[in-house]
Protein backbone atom coordinates (compact mmCIF):
# COMPACT_ATOMS: atom_id res chain seq x y z
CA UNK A 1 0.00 0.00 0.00
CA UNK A 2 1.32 3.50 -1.17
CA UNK A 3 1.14 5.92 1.79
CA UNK A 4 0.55 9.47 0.73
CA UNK A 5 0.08 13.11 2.11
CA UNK A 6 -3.36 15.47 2.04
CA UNK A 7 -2.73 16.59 -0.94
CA UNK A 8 -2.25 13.61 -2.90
CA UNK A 9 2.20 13.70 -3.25
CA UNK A 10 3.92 10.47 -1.87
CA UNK A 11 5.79 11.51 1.63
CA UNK A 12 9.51 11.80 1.52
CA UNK A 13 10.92 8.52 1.76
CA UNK A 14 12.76 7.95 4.68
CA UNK A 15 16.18 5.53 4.76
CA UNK A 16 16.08 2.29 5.69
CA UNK A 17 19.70 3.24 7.16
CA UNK A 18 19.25 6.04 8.67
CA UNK A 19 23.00 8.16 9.19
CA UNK A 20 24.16 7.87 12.65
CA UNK A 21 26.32 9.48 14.91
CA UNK A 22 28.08 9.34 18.52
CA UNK A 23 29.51 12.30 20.50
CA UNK A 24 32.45 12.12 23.63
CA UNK A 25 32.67 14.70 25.89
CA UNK A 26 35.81 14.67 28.42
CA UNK A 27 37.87 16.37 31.25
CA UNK A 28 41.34 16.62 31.02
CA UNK A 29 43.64 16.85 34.24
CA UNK A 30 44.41 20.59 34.92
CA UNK A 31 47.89 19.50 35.60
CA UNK A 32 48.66 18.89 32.07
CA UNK A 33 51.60 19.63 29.72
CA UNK A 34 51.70 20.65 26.66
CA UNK A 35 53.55 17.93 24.94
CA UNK A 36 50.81 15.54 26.99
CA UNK A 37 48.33 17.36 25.74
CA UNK A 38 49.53 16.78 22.33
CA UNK A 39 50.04 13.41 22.55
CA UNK A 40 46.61 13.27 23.85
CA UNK A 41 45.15 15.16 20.30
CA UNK A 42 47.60 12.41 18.54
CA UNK A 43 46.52 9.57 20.06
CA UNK A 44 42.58 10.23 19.72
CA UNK A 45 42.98 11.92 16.10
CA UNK A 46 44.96 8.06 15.55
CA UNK A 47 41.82 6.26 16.78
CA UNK A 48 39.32 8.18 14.65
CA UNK A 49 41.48 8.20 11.83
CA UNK A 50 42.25 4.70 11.64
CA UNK A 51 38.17 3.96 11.65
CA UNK A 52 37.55 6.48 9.29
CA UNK A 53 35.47 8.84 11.52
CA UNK A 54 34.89 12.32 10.84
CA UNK A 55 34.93 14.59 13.70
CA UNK A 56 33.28 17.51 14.46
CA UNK A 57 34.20 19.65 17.93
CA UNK A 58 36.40 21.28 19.76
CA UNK A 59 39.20 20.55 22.46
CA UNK A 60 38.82 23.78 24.59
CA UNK A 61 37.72 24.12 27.01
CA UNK A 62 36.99 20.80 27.42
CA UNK A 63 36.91 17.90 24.52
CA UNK A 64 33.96 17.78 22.79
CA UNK A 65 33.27 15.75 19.66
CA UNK A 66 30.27 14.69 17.74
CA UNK A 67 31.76 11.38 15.53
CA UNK A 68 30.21 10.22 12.07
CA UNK A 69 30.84 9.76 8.77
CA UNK A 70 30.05 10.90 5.13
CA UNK A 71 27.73 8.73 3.73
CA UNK A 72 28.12 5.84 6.13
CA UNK A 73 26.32 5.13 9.75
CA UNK A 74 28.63 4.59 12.45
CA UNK A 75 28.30 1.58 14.63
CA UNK A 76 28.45 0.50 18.16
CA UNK A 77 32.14 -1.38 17.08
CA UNK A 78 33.07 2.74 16.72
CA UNK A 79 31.76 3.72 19.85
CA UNK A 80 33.69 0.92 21.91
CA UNK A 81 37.08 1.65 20.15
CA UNK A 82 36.25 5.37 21.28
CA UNK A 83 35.33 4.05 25.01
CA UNK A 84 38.36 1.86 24.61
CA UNK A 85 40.67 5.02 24.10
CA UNK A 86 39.18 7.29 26.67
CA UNK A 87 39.69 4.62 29.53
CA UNK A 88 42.79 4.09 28.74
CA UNK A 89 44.04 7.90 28.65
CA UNK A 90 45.05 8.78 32.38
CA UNK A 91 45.03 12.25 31.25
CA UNK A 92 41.04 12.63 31.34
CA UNK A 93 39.53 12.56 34.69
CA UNK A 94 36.36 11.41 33.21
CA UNK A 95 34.43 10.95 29.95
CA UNK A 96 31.02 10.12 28.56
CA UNK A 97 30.44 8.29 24.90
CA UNK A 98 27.14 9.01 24.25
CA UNK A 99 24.49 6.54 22.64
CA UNK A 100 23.89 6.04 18.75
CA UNK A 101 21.87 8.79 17.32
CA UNK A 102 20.84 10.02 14.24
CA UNK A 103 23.22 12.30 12.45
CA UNK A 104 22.57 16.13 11.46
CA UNK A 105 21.25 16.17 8.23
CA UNK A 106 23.86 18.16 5.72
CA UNK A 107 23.24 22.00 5.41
């Protein structure tokens, strides 16, 4: 059965994949260095990178990223190698990965 509006036009069709997305939001120690902090940037930008994650965000004042990517869902495999990284970085007192949710659409 073909669904369609008042009017008589078919509805938008929605995906049957909809894009999603994941954000992280951190603390860092206040006692850190520079070159730690660095290393920190290095080390998360290696984690994205090597899933193929885009990342929108900032680092100041605290990290806070929104991951997805063009095109593609992101899955929960994403989010644990994210979780993974976080608990293993001494240099954040604490950190949240968020749920799956849909993405922004474009524009």
């Amino acid at each position: 059965m073909t669904q369609t509006t008042s009017r008589g036009r078919r509805p938008a069709p929605t995906s049957p994949n909809p894009l999603l997305s994941f954000a992280l939001r951190a603390r860092v120690v206040a006692s850190i260095g520079n070159v730690q902090y660095d290393a920190l940037q290095a080390s998360f930008e290696e984690v994205v990178g090597a899933r193929g994650l885009r990342v929108d965000g900032k680092w100041a004042p605290e990290p806070s990223f929104v991951m997805h990517r063009d095109g593609h869902a992101v899955d929960d495999a994403d989010r644990r190698a994210v979780a993974v990284w976080a608990a293993a970085r001494r240099e954040l007192i604490d950190y949240t990965v968020g749920p799956l949710m849909h993405a922004p659409s474009p524009g």
